[in-house]
Protein backbone atom coordinates (compact mmCIF):
# COMPACT_ATOMS: atom_id res chain seq x y z
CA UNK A 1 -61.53 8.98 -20.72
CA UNK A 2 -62.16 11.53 -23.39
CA UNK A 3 -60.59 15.09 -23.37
CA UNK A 4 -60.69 17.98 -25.93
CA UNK A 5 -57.19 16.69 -27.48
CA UNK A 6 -59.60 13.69 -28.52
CA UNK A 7 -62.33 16.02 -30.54
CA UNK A 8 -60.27 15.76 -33.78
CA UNK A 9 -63.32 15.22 -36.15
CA UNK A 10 -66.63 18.24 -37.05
CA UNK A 11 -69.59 16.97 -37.48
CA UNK A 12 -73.06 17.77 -38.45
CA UNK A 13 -76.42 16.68 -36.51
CA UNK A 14 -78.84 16.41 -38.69
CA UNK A 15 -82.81 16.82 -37.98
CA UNK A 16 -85.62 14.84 -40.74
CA UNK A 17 -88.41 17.57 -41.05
CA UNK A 18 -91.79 16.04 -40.36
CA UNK A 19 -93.71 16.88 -43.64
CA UNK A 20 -97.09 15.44 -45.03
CA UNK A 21 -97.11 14.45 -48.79
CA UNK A 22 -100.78 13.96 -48.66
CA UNK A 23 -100.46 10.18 -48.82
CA UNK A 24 -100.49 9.21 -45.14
CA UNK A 25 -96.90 9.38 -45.37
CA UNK A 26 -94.79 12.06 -42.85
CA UNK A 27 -91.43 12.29 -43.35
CA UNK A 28 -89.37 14.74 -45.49
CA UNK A 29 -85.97 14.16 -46.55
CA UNK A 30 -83.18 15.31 -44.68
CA UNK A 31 -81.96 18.81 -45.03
CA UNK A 32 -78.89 19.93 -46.95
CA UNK A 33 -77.94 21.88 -43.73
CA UNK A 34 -77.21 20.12 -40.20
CA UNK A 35 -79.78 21.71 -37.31
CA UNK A 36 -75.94 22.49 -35.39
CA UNK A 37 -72.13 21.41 -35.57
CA UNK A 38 -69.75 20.49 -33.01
CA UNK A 39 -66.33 19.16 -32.51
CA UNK A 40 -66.38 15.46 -31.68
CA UNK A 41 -64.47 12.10 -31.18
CA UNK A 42 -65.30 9.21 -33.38
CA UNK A 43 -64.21 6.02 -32.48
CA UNK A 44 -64.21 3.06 -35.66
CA UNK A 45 -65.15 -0.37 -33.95
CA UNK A 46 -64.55 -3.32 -36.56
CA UNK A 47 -66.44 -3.46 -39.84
CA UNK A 48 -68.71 -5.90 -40.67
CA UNK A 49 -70.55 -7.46 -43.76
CA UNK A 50 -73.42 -8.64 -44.27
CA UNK A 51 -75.33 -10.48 -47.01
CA UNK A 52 -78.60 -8.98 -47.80
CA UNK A 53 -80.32 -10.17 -50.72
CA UNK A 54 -77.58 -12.19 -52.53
CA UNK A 55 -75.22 -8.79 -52.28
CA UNK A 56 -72.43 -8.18 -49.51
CA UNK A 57 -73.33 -4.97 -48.01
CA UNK A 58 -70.29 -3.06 -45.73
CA UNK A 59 -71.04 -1.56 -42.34
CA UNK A 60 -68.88 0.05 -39.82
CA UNK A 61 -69.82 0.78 -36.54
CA UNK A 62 -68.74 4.05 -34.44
CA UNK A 63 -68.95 5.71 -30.79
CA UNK A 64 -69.11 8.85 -31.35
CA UNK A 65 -68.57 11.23 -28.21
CA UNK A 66 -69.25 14.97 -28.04
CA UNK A 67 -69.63 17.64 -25.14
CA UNK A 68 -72.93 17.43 -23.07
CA UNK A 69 -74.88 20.62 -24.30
CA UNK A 70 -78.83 21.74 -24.85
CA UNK A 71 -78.53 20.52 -28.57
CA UNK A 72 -76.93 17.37 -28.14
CA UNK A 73 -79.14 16.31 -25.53
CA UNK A 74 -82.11 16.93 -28.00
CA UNK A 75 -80.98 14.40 -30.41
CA UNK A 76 -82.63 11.28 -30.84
CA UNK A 77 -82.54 8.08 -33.19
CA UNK A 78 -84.36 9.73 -35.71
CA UNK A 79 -81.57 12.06 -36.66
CA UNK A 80 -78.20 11.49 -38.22
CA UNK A 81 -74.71 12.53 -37.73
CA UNK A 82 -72.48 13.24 -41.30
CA UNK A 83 -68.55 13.99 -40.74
CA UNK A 84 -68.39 17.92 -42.28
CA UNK A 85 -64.55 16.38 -43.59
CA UNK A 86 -64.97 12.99 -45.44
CA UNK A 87 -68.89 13.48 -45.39
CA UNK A 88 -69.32 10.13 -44.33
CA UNK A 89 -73.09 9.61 -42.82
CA UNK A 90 -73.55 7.78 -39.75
CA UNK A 91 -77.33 6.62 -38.92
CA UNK A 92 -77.71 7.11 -34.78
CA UNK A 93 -78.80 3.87 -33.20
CA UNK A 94 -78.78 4.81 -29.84
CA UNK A 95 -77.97 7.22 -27.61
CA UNK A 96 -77.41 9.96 -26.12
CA UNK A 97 -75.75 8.19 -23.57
CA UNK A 98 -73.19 10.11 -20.31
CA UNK A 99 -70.68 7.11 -20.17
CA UNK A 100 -69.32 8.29 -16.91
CA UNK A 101 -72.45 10.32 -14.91
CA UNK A 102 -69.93 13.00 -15.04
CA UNK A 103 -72.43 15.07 -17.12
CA UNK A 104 -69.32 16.43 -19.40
CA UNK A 105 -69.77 13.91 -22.43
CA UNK A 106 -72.34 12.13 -24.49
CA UNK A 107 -72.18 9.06 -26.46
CA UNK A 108 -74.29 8.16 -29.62
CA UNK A 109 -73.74 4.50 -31.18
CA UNK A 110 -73.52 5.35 -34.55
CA UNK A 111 -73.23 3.03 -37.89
CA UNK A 112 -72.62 3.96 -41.56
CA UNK A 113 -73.50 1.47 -44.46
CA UNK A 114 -76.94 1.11 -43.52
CA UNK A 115 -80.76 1.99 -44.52
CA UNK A 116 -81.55 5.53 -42.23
């Protein structure tokens, strides 16, 4: 089970404004700024590689668990997470998820590596 001894790493939630370029197309690019920060525990699961077009392409995938809050219930796939230390950037995949139902914690499955 997680406690706040485990929330060793800061990260950054970041929100993709919604922005018309006059094409039919709506989405801007991410901002330099993250919408909010908050302490959180990231937990590495094995790497994996794929081959995508002739090229091996490296992918890790992470659980990363933060304290239940207004904000962090707001987040959705479309959003990303980026480490505020190493600035690695983790695309969400799902989530938020309360592992226990004790309404202290959420989840997000998280991988880095990949197309947002």
């Amino acid at each position: 089970m997680t406690s706040a001894g485990d929330l060793r790493h800061r990260i950054g939630f970041y929100r993709r404004p919604v922005v018309s370029d006059g094409h039919g197309n709506v989405e801007g690019a991410f901002p330099p700024d993250p919408e909010f920060s908050c302490s959180a525990d990231v937990k590495v699961r094995f790497g994996g590689e794929t081959v995508l077009a002739a090229r091996l392409q490296g992918q890790q995938t992470a659980t990363i668990t933060v304290r239940r809050s207004a904000a962090t219930l707001a987040v959705t796939t479309d959003w990303r997470i980026q480490d505020e230390r190493d600035g690695t950037i983790w695309n969400i995949r799902s989530g938020p998820v309360d592992p226990d139902d004790g309404r202290l914690w959420l989840e997000f499955l998280c991988q880095s590596g990949v197309a947002t």
